[in-house]
C-alpha atoms as a PDB file:
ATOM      1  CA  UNK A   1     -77.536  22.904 -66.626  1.00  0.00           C
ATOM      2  CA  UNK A   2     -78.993  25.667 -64.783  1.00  0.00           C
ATOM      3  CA  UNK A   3     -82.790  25.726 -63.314  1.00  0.00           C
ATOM      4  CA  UNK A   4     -84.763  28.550 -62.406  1.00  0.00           C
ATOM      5  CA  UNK A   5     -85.106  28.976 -58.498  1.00  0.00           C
ATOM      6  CA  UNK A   6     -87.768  27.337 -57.654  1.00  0.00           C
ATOM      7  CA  UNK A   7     -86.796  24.081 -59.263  1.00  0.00           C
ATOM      8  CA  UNK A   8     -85.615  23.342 -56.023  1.00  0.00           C
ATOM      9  CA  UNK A   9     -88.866  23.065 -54.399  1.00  0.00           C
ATOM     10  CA  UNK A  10     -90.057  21.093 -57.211  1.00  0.00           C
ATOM     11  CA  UNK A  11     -87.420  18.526 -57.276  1.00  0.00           C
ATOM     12  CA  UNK A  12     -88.047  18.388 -53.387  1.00  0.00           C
ATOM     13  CA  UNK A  13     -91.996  17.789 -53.631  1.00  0.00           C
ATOM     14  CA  UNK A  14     -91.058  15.308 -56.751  1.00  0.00           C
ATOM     15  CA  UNK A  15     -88.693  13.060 -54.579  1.00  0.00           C
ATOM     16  CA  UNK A  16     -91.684  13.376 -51.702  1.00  0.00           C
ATOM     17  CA  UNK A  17     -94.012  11.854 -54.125  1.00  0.00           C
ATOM     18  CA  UNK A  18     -91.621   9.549 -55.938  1.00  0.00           C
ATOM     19  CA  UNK A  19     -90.765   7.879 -52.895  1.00  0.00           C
ATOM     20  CA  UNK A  20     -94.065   7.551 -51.326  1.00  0.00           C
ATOM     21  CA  UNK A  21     -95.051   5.131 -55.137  1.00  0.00           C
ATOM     22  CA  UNK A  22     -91.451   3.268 -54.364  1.00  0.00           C
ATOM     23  CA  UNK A  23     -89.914   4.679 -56.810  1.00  0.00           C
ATOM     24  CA  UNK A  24     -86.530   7.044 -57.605  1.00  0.00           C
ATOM     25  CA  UNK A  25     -86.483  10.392 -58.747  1.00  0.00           C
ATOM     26  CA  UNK A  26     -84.366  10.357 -61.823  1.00  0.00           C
ATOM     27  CA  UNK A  27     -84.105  13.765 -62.785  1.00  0.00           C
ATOM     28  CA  UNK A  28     -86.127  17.105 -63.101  1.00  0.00           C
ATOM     29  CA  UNK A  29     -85.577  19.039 -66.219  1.00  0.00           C
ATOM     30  CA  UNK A  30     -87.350  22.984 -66.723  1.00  0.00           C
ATOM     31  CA  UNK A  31     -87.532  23.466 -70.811  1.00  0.00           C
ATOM     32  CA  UNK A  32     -89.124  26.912 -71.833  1.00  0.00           C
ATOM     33  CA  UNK A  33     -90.213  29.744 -69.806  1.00  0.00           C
ATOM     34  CA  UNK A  34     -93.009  31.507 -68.742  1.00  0.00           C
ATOM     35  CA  UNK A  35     -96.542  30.364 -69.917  1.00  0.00           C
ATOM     36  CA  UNK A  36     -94.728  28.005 -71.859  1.00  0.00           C
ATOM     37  CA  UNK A  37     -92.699  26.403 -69.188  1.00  0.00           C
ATOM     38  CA  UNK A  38     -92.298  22.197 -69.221  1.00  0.00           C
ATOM     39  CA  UNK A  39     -91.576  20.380 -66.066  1.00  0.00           C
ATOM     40  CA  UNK A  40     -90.241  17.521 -66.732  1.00  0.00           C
ATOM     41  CA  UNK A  41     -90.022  14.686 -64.547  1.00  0.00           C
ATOM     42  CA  UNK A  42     -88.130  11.344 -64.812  1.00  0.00           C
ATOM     43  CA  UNK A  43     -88.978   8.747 -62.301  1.00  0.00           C
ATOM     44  CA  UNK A  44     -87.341   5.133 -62.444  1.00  0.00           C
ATOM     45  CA  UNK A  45     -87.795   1.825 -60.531  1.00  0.00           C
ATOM     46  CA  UNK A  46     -85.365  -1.010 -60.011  1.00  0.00           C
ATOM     47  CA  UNK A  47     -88.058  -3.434 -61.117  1.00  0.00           C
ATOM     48  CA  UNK A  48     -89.173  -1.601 -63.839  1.00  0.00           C
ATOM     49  CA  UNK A  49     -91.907   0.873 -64.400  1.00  0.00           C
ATOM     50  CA  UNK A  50     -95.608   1.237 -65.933  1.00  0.00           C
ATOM     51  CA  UNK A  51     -97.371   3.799 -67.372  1.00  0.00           C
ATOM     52  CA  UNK A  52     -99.762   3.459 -64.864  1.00  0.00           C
ATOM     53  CA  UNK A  53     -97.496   4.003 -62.342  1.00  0.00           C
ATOM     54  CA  UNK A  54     -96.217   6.959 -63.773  1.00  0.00           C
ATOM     55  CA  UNK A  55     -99.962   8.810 -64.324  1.00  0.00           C
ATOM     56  CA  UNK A  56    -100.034   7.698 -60.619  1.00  0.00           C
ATOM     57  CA  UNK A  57     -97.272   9.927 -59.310  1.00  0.00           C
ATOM     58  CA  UNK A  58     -98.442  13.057 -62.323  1.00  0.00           C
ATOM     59  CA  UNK A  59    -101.416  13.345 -60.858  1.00  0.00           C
ATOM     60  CA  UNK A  60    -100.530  13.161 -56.852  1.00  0.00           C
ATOM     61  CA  UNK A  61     -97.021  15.517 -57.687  1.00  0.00           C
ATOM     62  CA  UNK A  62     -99.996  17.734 -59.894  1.00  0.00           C
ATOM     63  CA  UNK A  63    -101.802  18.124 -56.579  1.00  0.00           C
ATOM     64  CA  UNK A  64     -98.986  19.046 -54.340  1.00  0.00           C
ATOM     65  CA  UNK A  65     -97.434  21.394 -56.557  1.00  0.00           C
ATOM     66  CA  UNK A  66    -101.174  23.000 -56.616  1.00  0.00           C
ATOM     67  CA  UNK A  67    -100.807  23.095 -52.651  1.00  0.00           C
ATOM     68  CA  UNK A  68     -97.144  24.372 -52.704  1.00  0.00           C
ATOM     69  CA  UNK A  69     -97.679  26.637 -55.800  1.00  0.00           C
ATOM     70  CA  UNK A  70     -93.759  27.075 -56.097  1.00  0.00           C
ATOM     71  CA  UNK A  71     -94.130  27.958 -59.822  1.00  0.00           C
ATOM     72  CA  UNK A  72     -94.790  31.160 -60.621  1.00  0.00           C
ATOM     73  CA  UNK A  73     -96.487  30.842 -64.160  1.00  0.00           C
ATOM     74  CA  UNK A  74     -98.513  28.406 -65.808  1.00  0.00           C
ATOM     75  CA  UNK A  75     -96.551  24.830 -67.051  1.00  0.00           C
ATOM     76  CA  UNK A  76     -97.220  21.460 -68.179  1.00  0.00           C
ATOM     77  CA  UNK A  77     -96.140  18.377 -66.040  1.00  0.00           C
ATOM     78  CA  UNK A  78     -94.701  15.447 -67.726  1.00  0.00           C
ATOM     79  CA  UNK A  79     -94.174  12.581 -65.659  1.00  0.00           C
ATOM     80  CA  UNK A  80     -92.171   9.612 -67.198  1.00  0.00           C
ATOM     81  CA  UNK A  81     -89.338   6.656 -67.027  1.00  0.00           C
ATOM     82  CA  UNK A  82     -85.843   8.651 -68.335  1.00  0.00           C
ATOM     83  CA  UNK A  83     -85.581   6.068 -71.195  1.00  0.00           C
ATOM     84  CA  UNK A  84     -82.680   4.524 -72.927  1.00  0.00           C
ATOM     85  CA  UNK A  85     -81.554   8.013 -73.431  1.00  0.00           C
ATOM     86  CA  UNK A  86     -81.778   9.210 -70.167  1.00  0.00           C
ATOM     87  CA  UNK A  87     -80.329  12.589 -69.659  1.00  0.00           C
ATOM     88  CA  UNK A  88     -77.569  12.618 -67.390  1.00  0.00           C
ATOM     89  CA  UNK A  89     -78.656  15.619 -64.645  1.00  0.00           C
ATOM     90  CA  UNK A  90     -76.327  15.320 -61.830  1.00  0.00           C
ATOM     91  CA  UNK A  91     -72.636  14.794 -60.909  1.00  0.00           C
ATOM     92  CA  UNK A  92     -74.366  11.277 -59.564  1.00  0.00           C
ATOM     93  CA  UNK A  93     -75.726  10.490 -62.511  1.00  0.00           C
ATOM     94  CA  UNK A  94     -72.027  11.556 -64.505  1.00  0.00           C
ATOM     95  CA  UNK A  95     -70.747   8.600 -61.632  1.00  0.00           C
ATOM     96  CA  UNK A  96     -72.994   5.788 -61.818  1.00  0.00           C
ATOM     97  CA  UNK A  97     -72.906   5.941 -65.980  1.00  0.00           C
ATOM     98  CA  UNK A  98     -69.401   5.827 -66.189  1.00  0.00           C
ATOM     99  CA  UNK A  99     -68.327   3.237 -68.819  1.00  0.00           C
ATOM    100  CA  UNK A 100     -71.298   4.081 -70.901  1.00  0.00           C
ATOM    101  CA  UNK A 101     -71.564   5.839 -74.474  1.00  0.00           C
ATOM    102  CA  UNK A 102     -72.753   9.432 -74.032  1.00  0.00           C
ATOM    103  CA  UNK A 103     -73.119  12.722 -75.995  1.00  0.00           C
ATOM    104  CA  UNK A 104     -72.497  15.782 -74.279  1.00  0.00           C
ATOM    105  CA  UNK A 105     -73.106  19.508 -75.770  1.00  0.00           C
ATOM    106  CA  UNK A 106     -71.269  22.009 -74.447  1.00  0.00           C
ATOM    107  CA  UNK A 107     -72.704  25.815 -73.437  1.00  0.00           C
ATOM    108  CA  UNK A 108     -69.350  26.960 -75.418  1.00  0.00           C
ATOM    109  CA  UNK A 109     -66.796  25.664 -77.191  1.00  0.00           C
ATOM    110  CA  UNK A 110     -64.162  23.254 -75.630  1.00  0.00           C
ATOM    111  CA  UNK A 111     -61.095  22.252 -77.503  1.00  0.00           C
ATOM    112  CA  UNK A 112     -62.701  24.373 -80.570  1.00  0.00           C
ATOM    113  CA  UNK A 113     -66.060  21.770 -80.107  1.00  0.00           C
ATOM    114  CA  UNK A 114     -69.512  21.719 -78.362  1.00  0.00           C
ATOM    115  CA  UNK A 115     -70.513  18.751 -79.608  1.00  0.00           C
ATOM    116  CA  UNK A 116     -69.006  15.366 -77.719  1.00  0.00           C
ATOM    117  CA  UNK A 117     -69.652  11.181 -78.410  1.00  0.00           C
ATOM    118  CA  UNK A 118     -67.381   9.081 -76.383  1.00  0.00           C
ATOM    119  CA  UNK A 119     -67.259   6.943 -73.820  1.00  0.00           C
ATOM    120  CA  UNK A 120     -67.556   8.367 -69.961  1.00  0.00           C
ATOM    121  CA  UNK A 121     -64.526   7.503 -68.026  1.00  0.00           C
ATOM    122  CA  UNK A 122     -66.261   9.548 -64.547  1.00  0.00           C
ATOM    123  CA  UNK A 123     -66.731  12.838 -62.995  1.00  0.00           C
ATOM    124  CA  UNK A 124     -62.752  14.567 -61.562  1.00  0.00           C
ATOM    125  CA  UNK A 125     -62.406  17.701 -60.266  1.00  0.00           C
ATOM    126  CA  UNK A 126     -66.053  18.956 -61.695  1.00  0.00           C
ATOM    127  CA  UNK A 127     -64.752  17.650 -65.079  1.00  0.00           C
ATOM    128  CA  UNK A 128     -66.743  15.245 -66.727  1.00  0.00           C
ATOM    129  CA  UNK A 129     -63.815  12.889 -68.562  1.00  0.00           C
ATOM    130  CA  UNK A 130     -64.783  10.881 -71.672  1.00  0.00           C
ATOM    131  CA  UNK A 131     -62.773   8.606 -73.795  1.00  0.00           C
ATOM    132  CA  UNK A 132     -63.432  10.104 -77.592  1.00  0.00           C
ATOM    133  CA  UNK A 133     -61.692   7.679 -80.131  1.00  0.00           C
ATOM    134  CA  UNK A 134     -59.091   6.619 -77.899  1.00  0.00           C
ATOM    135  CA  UNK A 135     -58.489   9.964 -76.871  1.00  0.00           C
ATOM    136  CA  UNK A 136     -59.211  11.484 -73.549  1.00  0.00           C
ATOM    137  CA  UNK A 137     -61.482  14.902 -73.102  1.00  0.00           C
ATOM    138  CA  UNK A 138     -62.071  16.657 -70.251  1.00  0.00           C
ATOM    139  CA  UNK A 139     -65.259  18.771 -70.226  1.00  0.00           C
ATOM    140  CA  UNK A 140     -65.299  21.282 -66.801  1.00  0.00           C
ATOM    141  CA  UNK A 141     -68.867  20.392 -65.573  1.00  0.00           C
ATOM    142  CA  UNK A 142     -69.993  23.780 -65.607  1.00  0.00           C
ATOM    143  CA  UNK A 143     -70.462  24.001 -69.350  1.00  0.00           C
ATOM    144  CA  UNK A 144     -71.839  21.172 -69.638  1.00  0.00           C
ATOM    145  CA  UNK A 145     -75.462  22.317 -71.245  1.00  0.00           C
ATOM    146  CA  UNK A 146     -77.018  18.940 -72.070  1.00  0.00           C
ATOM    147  CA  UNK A 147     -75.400  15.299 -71.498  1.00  0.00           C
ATOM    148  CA  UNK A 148     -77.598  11.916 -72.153  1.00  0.00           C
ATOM    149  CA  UNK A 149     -76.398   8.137 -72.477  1.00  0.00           C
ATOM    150  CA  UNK A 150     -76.238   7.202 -76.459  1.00  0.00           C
ATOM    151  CA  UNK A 151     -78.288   3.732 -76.934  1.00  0.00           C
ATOM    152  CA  UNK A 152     -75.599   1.062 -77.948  1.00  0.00           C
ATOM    153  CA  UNK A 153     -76.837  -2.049 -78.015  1.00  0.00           C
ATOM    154  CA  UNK A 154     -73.517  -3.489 -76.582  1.00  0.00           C
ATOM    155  CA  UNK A 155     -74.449  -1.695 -73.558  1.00  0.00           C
ATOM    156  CA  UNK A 156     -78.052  -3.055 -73.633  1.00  0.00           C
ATOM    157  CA  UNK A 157     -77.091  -6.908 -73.836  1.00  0.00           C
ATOM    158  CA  UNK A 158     -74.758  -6.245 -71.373  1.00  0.00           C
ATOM    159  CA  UNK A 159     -77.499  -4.473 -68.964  1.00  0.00           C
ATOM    160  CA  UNK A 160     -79.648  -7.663 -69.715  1.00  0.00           C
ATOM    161  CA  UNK A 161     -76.999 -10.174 -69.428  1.00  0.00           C
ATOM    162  CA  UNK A 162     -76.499  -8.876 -65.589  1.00  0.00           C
ATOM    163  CA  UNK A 163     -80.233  -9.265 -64.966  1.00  0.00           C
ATOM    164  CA  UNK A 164     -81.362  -5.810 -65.001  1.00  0.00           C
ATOM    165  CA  UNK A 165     -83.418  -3.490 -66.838  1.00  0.00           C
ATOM    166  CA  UNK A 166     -82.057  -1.749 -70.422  1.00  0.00           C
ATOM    167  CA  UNK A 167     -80.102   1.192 -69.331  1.00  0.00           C
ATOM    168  CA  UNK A 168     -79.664   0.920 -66.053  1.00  0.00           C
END
């Protein structure tokens, strides 16, 4: 789950902006490179969010990333809720989800797979640990490549039932 360098300064100026509308910064994910870079930006509300709000924070994070200029090429901005499923972008994110469905995709093989469903039991020791048919896996964090909740609607009547938003 690497990010080029100056993702940093984006994800800075994103959380700047995202704040200032009341809102969370979910996640920053850089797809591509070069000319035909994609900054994508997840941004997520405990009281739910519009589009509106959303084309609200793309175009003021569009005008401070003009300002800054920390990217070095041309991209396209994408500014958006993370959805049902939201990728999972941070050892935070590995925390709060923990007792959700998930599928993970490993940068290489672990245990002869790269390719994990279960359910995530938490984040130990930078190993993100997932129950997978009753048996346990540990993944080591670092080759993790791509990790997002799996929409199961047990998990979305549930999420309702306790007065909140699907997926949260």
């Amino acid at each position: 789950m690497r990010q080029p360098a100056w993702a940093a300064a984006v994800h800075r100026l994103a959380a700047a902006v995202a704040e200032r509308h009341g809102l969370a910064l979910a996640g920053l994910e850089v797809l591509g490179e070069g000319r035909r870079t994609i900054v994508r930006v997840s941004v997520e509300s405990e009281a739910g969010l519009t589009v509106e709000r959303c084309a609200e924070v793309a175009e003021e994070l569009g005008r401070a990333l003009d300002l800054h200029d920390p990217i070095p090429h041309a991209y396209t901005l994408e500014v958006a809720s993370p959805g049902l499923d939201r990728p999972l972008l941070s050892e935070a994110d590995f925390r709060r989800f923990a007792g959700r469905k998930v599928e993970v995709t490993t940068s290489a093989p672990v245990e002869g797979r790269r390719h994990w469903k279960g359910r995530l039991l938490g984040l130990e020791a930078d190993q993100v640990v997932l129950d997978v048919g009753g048996e346990m896996a540990r993944l080591p964090l670092e080759a993790v490549a791509r990790a997002r909740l799996a929409v199961d609607m047990e998990d979305l009547r549930a999420d309702l039932a306790r007065g909140g938003h699907a997926g949260s």
